[in-house]
Protein backbone atom coordinates (compact mmCIF):
# COMPACT_ATOMS: atom_id res chain seq x y z
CA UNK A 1 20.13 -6.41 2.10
CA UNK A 2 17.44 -8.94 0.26
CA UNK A 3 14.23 -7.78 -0.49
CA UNK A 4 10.86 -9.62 -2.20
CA UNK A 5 12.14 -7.33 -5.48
CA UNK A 6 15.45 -9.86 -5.64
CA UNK A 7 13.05 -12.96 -6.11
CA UNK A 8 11.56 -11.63 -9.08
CA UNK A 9 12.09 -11.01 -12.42
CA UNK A 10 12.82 -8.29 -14.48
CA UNK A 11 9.33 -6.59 -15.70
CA UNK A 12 8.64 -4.90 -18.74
CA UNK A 13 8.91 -1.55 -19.60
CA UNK A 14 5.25 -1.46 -22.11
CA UNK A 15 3.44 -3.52 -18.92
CA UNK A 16 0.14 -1.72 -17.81
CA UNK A 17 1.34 -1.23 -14.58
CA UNK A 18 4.39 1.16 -16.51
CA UNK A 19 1.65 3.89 -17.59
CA UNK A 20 -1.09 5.43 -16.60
CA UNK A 21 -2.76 6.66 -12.54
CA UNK A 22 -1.52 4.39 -9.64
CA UNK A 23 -3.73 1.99 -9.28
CA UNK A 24 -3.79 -1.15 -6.82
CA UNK A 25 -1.79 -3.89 -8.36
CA UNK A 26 -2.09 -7.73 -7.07
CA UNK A 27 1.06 -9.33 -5.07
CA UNK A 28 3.26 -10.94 -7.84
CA UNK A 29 3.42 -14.36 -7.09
CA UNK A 30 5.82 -15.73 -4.25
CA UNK A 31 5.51 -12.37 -2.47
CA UNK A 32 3.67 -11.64 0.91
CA UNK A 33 2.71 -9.09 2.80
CA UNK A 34 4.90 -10.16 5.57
CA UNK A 35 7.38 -9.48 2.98
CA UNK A 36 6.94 -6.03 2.34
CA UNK A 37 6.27 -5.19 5.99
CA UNK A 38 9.78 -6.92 6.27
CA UNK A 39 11.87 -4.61 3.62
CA UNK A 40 9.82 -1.30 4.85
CA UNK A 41 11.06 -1.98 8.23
CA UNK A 42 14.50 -3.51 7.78
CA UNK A 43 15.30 0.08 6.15
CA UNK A 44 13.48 2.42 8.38
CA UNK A 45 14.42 1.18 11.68
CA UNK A 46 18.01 1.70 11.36
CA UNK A 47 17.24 5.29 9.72
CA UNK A 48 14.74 5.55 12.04
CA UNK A 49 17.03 4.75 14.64
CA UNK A 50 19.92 6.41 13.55
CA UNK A 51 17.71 9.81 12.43
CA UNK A 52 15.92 10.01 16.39
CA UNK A 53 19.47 9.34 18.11
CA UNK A 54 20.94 12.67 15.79
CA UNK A 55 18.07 14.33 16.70
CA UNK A 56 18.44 13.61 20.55
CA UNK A 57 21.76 14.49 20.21
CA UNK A 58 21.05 17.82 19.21
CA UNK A 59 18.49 18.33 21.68
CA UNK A 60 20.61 16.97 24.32
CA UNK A 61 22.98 20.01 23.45
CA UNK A 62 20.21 22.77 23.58
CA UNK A 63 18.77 21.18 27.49
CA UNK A 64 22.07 21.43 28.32
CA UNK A 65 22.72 25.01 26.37
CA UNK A 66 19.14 25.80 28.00
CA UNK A 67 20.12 24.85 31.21
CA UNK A 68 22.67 27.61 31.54
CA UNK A 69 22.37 29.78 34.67
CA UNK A 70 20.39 33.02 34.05
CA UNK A 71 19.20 34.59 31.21
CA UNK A 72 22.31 32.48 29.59
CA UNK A 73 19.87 29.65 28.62
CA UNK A 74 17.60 31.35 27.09
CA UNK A 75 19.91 33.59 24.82
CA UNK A 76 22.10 30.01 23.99
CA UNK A 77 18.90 28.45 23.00
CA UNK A 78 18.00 31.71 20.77
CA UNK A 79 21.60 31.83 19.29
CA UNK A 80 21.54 28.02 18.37
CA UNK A 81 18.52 28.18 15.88
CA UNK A 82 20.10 31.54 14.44
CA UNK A 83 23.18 29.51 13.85
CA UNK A 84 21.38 26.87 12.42
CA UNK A 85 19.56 28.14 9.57
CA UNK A 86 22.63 29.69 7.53
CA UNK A 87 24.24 26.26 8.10
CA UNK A 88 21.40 24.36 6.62
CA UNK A 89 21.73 26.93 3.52
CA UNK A 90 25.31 26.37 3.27
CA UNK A 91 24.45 22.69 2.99
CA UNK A 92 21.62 22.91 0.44
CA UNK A 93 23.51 21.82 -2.64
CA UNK A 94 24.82 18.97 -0.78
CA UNK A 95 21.82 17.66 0.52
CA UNK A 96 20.54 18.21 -2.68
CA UNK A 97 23.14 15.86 -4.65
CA UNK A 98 23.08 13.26 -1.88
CA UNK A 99 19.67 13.18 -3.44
CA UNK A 100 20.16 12.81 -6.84
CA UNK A 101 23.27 10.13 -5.38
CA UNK A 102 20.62 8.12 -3.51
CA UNK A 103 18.40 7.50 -6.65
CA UNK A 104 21.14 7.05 -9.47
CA UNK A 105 22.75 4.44 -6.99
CA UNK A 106 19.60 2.80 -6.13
CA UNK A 107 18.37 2.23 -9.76
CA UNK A 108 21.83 0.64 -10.60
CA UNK A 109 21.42 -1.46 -7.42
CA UNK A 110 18.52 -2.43 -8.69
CA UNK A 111 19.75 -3.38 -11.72
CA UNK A 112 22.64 -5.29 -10.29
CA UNK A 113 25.26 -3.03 -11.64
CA UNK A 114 27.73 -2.94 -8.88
CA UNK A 115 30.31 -1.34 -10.64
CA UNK A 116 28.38 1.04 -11.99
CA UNK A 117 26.91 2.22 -8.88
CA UNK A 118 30.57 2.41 -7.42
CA UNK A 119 31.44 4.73 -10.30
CA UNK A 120 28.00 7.36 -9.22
CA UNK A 121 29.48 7.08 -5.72
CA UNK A 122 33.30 8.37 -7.21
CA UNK A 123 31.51 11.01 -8.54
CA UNK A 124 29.40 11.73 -5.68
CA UNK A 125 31.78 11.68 -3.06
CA UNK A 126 34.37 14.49 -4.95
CA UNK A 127 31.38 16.75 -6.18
CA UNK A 128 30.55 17.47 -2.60
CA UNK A 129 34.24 17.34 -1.45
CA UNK A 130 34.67 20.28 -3.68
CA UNK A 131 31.37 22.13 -2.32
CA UNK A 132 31.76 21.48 0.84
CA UNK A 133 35.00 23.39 0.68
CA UNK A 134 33.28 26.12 -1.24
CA UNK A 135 30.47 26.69 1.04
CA UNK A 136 33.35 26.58 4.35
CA UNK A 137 35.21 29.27 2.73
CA UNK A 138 31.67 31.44 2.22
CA UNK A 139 30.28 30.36 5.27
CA UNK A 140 33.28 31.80 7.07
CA UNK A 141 33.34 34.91 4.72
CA UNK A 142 29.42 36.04 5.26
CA UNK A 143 28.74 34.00 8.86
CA UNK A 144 27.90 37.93 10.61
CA UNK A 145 26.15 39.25 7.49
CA UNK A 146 24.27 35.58 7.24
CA UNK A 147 23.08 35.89 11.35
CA UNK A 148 21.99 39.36 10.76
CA UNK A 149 19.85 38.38 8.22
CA UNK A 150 18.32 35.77 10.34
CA UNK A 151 17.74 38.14 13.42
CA UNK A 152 14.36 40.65 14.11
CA UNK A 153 14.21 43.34 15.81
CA UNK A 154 13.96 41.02 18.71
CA UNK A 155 17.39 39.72 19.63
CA UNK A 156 19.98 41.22 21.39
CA UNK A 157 23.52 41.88 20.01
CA UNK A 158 25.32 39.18 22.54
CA UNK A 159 22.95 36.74 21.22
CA UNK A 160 23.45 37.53 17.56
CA UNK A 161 27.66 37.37 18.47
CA UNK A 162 26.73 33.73 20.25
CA UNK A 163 25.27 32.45 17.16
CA UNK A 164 28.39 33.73 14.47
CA UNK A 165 30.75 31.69 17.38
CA UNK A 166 28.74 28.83 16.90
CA UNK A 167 28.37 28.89 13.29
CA UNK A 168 32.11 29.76 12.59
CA UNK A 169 33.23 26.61 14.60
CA UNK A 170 30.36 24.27 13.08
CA UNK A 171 32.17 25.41 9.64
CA UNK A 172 35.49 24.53 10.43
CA UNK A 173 34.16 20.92 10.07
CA UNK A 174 32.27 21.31 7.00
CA UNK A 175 34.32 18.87 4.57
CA UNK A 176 34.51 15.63 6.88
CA UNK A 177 30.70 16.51 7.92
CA UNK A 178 29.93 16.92 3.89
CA UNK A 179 31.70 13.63 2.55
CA UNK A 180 30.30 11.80 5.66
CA UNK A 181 26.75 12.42 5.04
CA UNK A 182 27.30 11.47 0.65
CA UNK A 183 28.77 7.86 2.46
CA UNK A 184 25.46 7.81 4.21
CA UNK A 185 23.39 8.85 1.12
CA UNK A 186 25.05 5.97 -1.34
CA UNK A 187 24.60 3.17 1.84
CA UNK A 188 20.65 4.15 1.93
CA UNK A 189 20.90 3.93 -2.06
CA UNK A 190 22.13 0.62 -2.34
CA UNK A 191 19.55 -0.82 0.62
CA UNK A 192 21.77 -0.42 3.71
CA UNK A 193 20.77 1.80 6.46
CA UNK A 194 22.49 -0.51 9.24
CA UNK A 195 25.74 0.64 8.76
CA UNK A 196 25.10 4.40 9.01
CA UNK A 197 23.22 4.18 11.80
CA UNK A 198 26.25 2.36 14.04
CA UNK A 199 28.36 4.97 12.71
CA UNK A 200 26.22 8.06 13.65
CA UNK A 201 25.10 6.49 17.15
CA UNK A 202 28.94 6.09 18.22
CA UNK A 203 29.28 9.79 16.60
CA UNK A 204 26.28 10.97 19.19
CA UNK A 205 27.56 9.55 21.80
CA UNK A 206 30.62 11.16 21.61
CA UNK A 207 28.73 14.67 21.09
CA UNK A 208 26.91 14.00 23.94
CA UNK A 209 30.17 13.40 26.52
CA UNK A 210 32.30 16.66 24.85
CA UNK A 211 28.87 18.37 25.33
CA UNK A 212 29.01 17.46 29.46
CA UNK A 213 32.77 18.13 29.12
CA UNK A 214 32.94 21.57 26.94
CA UNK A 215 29.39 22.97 27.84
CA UNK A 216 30.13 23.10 31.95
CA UNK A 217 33.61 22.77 32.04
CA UNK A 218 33.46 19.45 33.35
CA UNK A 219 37.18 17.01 34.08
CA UNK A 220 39.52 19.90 33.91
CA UNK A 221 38.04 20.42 30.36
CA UNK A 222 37.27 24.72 29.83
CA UNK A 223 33.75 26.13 30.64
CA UNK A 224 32.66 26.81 26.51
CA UNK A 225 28.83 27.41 26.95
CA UNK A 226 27.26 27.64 24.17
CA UNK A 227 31.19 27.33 21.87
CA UNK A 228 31.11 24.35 24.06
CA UNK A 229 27.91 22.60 22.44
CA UNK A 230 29.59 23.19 19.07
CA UNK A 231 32.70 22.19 19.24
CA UNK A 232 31.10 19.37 20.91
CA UNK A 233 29.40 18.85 17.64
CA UNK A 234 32.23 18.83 15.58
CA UNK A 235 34.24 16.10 17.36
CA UNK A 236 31.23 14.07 16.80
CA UNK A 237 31.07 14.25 12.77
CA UNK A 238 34.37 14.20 12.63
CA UNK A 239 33.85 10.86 14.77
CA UNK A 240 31.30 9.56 11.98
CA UNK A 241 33.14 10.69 9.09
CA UNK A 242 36.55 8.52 10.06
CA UNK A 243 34.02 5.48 10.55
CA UNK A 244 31.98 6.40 7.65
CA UNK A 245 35.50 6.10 5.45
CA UNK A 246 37.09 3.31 6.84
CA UNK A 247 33.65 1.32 5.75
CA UNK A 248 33.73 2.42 2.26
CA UNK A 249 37.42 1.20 2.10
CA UNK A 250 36.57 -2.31 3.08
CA UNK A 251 36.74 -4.72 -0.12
CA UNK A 252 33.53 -5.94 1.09
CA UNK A 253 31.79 -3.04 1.24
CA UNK A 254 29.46 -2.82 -2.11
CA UNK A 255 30.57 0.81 -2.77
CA UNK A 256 33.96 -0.23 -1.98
CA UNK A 257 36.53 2.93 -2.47
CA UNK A 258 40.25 2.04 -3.05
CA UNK A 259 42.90 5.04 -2.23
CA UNK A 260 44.53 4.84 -4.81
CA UNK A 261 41.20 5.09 -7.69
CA UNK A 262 41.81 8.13 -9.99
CA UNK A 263 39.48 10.49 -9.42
CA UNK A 264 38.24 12.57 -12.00
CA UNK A 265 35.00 13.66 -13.11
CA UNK A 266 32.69 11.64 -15.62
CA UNK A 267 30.46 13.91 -17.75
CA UNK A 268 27.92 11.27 -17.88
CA UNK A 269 27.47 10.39 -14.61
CA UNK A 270 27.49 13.93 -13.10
CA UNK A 271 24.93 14.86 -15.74
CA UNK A 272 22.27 11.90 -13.60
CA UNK A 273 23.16 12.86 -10.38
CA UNK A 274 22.65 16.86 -11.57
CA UNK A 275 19.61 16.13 -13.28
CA UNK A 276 17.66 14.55 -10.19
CA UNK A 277 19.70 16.77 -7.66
CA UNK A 278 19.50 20.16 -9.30
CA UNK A 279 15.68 20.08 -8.71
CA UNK A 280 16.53 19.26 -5.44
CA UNK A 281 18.83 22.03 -4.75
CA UNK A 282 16.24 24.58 -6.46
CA UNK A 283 14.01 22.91 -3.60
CA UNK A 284 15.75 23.47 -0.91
CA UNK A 285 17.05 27.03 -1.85
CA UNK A 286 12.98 27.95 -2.22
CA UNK A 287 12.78 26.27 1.49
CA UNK A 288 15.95 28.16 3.20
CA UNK A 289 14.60 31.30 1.30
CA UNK A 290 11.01 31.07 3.21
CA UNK A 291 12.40 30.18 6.34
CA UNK A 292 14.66 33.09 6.51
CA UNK A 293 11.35 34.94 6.20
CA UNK A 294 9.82 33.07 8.82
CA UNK A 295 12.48 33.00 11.02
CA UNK A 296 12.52 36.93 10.91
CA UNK A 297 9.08 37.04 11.73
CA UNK A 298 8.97 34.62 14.74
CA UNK A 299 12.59 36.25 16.34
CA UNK A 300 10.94 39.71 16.15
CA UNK A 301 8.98 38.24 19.26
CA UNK A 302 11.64 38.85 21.13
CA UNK A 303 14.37 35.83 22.79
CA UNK A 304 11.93 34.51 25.50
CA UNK A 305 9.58 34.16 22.45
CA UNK A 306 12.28 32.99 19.79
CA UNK A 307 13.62 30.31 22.27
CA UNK A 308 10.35 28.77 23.12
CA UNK A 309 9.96 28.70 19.45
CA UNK A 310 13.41 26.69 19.25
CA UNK A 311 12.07 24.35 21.65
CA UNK A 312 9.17 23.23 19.81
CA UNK A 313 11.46 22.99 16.81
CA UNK A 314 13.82 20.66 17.88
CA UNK A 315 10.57 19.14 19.51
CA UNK A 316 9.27 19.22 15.49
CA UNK A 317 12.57 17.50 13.93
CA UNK A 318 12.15 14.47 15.96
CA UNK A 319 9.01 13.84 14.68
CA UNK A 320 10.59 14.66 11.29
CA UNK A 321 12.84 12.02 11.45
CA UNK A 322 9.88 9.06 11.75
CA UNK A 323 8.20 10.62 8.19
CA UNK A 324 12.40 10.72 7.62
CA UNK A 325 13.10 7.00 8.22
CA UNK A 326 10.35 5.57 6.09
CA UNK A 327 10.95 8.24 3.17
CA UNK A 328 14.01 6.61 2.97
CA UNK A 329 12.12 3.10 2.51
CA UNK A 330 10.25 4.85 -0.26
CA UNK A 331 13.20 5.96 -1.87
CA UNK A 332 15.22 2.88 -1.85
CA UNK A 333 12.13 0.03 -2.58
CA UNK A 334 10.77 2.94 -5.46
CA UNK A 335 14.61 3.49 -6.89
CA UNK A 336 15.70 -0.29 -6.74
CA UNK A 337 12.15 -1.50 -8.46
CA UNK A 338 12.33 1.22 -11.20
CA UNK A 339 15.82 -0.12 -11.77
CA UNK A 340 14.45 -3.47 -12.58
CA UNK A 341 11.30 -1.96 -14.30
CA UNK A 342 8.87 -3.66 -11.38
CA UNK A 343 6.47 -0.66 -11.47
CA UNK A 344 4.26 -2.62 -9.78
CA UNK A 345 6.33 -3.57 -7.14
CA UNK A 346 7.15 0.24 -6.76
CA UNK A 347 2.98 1.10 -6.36
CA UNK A 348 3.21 -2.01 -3.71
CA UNK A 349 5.93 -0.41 -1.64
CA UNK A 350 4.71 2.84 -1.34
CA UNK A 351 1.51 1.99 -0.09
CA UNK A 352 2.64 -0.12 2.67
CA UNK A 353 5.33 2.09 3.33
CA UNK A 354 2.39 4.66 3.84
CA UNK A 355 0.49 2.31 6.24
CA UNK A 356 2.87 1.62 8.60
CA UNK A 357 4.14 5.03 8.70
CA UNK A 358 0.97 7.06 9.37
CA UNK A 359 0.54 4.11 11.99
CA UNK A 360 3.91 4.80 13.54
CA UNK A 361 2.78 8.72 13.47
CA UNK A 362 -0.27 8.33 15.30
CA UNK A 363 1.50 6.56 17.98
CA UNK A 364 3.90 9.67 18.32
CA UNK A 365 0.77 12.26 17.92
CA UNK A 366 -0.82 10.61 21.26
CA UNK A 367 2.31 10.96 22.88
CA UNK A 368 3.25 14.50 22.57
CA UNK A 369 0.01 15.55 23.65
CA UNK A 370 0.03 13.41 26.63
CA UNK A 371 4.03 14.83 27.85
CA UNK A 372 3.85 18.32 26.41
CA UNK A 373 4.89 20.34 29.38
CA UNK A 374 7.32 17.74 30.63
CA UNK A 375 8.85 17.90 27.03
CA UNK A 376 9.17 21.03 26.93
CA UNK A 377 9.91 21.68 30.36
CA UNK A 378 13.14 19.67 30.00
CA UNK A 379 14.72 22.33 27.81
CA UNK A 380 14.08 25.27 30.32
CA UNK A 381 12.52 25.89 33.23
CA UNK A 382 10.75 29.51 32.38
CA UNK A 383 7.09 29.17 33.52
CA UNK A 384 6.26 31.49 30.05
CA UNK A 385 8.57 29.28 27.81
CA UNK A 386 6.73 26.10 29.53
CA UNK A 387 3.15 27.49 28.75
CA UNK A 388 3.56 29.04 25.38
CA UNK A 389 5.60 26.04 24.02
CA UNK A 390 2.90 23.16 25.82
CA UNK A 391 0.03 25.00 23.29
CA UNK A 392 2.38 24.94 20.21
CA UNK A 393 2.93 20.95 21.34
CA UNK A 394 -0.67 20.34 20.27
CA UNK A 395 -0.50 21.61 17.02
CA UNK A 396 2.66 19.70 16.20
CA UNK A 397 1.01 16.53 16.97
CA UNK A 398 -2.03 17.46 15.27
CA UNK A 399 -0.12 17.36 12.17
CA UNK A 400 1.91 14.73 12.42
CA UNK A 401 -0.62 11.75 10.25
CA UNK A 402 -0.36 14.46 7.44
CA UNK A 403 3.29 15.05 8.11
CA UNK A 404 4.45 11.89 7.69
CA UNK A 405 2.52 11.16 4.82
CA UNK A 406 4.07 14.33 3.20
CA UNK A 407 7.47 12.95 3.61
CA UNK A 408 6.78 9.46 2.75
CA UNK A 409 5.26 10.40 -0.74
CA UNK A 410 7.57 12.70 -1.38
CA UNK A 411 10.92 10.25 -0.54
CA UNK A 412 8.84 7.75 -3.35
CA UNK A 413 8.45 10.64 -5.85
CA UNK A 414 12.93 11.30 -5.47
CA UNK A 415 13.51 7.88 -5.84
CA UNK A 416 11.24 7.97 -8.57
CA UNK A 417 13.58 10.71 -10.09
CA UNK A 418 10.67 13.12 -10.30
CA UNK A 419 12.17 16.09 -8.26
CA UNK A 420 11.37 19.16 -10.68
CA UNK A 421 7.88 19.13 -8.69
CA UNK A 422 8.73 18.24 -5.10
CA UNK A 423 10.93 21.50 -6.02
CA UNK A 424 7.85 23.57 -7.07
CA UNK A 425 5.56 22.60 -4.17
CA UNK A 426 8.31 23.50 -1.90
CA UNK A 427 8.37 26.40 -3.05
CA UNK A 428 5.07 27.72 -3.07
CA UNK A 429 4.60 26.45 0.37
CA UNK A 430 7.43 27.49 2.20
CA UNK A 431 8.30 30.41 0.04
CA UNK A 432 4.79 31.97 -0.34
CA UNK A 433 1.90 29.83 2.54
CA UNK A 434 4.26 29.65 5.58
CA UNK A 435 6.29 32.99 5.26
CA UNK A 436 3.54 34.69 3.77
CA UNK A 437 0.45 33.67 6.62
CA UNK A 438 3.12 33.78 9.38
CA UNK A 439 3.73 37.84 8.57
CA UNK A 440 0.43 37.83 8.40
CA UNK A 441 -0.52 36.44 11.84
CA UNK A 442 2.28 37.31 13.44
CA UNK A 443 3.32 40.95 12.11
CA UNK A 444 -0.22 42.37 11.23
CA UNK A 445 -2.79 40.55 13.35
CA UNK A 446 -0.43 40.30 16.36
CA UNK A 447 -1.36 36.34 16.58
CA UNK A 448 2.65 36.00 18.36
CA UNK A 449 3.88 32.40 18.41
CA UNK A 450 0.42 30.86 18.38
CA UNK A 451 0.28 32.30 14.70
CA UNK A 452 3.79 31.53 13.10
CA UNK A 453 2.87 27.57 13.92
CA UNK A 454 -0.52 28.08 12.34
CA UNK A 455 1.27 29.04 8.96
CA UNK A 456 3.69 26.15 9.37
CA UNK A 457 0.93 23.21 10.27
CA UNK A 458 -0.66 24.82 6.73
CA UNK A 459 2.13 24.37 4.80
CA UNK A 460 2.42 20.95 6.26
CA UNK A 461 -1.10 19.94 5.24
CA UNK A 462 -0.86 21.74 1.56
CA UNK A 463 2.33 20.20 0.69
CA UNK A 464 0.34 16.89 1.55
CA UNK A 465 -2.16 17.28 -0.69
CA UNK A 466 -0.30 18.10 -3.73
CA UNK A 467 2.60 15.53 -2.83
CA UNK A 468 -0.66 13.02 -2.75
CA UNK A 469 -1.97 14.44 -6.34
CA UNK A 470 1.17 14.00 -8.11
CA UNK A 471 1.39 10.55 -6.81
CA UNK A 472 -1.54 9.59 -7.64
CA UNK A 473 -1.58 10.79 -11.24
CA UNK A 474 1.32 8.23 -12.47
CA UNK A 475 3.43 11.32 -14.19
CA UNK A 476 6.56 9.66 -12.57
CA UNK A 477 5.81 6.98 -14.41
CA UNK A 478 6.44 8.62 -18.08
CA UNK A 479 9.19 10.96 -16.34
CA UNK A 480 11.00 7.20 -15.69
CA UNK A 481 10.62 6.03 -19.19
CA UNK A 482 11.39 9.62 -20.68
CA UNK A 483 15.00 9.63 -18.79
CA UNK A 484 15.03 5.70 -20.12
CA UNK A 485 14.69 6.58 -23.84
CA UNK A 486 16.98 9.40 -23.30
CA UNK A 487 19.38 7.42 -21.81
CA UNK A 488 19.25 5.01 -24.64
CA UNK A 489 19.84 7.64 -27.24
CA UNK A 490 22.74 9.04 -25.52
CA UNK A 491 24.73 5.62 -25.52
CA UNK A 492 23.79 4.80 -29.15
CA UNK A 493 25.28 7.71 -30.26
């Protein structure tokens, strides 16, 4: 994809705009605001796209888990988000490479380095082919010890021994679903978000048809339940990982992979990707750590409680994927304009990247409130599950402006490379605000749900603040030109 950055040329490194706070920089000449609204939007919406039709997708399989006769629902729902959490920390270091994969690649796009930017993606794609068969092998080692650890008091032993049969099955598919999402990391790097986005919607919709089939035991197909949902899950990454690697192996594909490339790992470039990633990784572990906590507290409430809770979080990460999609604008304009040392450009992108985000946000706000109990309704049924989830509702889209401001300045401040204190404020949020004030309210002063999604709307909004802050200061800036001169030094000698 073309963006206003291609029209112009390279800037200079000892420019004003290179040093100092973020200030408001003119339009260079021959570049509108039409423009920008143009490459902020021709990245998101396919993320944006691709990010809410994953997300529906996995709520599709909990209204269909939740729909389960009985008190089956209800303990399917509960053993899903046990399931998930140990997943998400068996993915951390992935995630967290894809990260440092996404900026490395993006500055070399920027730059026009194609080859270059193939060799990062090499690298990337066996790092996390080795990891991802790490973390099956562990995943599959610990999954009881790992649910246990996510359960309270609250949950019964058949729905702790749902959730290690639905994490042991997601496992199995750990290495396609690992290598597909680095494909999807180096695409966004390089600009393309199109791509992905077919790939993952075919992979949904096949999720969605083995969830009908394997859930109820639909076309001759066995009656799975909640097995059913996963298994359901797996066919469908598998699904986007053969897509996904039949792209890459097109000649025209920029990041084009050949089979029979050597692969081998390159000191040099692993030491980039590491160095924006490992941050990353710290990050996330700091994040899975306080949720654990979190989660503890909240399933303690019992499984009515715990799956009403569920509900609003799958409600929660689809209006994570709108702050999601434009991130990844942020990430990609920032990364691609650092590469060509257009700091200005950078400052330009983020801001309107801001705009039309905390627009888009607002727009999703007024809707949640309006359709609270239908949303929530469509998961289950339960009159107290209905109620207790319709007041959480409010909150969520209370915070969503702030949310998705949160996001967007923190996707700039990755691409910018400066990860080392996205990491930190992670950390002191998650680890210490929302664990911490969600014992609080909802161990000591007996708040219940009410409480635990007071301490994560706080976290939301403090993380916002300091995301805003760092921005604002221009530190990436001199962290840019630091990694520059390093860089320099390293090839001279």
């Amino acid at each position: 994809m073309n963006t206003a950055l291609d029209k112009l040329p390279y800037g200079d490194p000892n420019s004003p705009e290179a040093h100092g706070r973020v200030k408001t920089p003119r339009l260079p000449d021959g570049v509108t605001r039409g423009m920008l609204i143009r490459d902020v939007v021709m990245i998101a919406w396919p993320s944006l796209v691709e990010l809410v039709l994953a997300q529906l997708t996995s709520m599709v399989d909990q209204v269909m888990v939740g729909r389960l006769p009985g008190n089956a629902g209800i303990m399917g729902l509960s053993a899903i988000g046990l399931a998930m959490q140990p997943k998400f920390l068996l993915m951390t270091m992935i995630m967290a490479m894809n990260i440092g994969s996404t900026a490395v690649i993006a500055r070399f796009r920027g730059q026009r380095n194609q080859e270059r930017a193939t060799q990062v993606f090499r690298q990337a794609l066996l790092l996390n082919a080795f990891m991802s068969a790490l973390f099956m092998v562990l995943g599959l080692a610990l999954s009881r010890p790992l649910i246990r650890l996510m359960s309270g008091s609250g949950i019964s032993q058949e729905t702790m021994d749902l959730a290690v049969k639905y994490l042991n099955i997601q496992l199995y598919d750990f290495i396609p679903m690992g290598l597909a999402f680095t494909v999807t990391a180096a695409l966004r790097g390089i600009g393309n978000t199109r791509t992905p986005m077919i790939y993952n919607t075919v992979a949904n919709v096949v999720n969605v048809v083995f969830n009908y089939l394997l859930i109820y035991g639909k076309l001759g197909m066995p009656a799975l339940g909640v097995a059913g949902a996963s298994w359901a899950t797996v066919i469908g990454q598998t699904t986007a990982f053969v897509i996904a690697t039949i792209t890459v192996l097109r000649p025209s594909c920029y990041l084009h992979i050949k089979l029979k490339d050597k692969l081998s790992f390159d000191k040099n470039i692993m030491s980039d990707v590491v160095k924006i990633g490992f941050p990353s990784m710290l990050e996330q572990l700091f994040m899975r750590a306080g949720i654990i906590v979190f989660t503890r507290a909240v399933a303690g409430l019992g499984d009515t409680m715990y799956a009403t809770h569920q509900i609003c979080m799958s409600v929660q990460a689809m209006s994570f994927m709108l702050g999601q999609a434009f991130a990844n604008s942020t990430t990609t304009l920032m990364g691609q304009s650092i590469g060509k040392r257009r700091y200005d450009m950078a400052e330009i992108y983020m801001r309107k990247t801001r705009n039309v985000g905390i627009c888009v946000a607002i727009v999703a706000a007024t809707l949640f409130i309006i359709f609270r109990k239908a949303i929530v309704g469509l998961y289950n049924s339960t009159p107290e599950v209905i109620e207790n989830g319709a007041k959480v509702l409010i909150l969520i889209a209370a915070s969503q402006p702030i949310q998705a401001d949160q996001f967007i300045v923190s996707g700039g401040l990755r691409g910018a490379g400066d990860t080392k204190y996205t990491a930190f404020v992670i950390a002191i949020c998650v680890l210490i605000v929302r664990s911490g004030l969600a014992v609080l309210l909802v161990t000591v002063l007996k708040m219940g749900l009410w409480g635990a999604w007071i301490a994560l709307v706080a976290d939301q909004m403090l993380r916002t603040v300091f995301m805003a802050i760092r921005y604002d200061t221009g530190k990436w800036k001199e962290m840019v030109l630091r990694n520059d001169a390093r860089g320099l030094e390293k090839a001279e000698s």
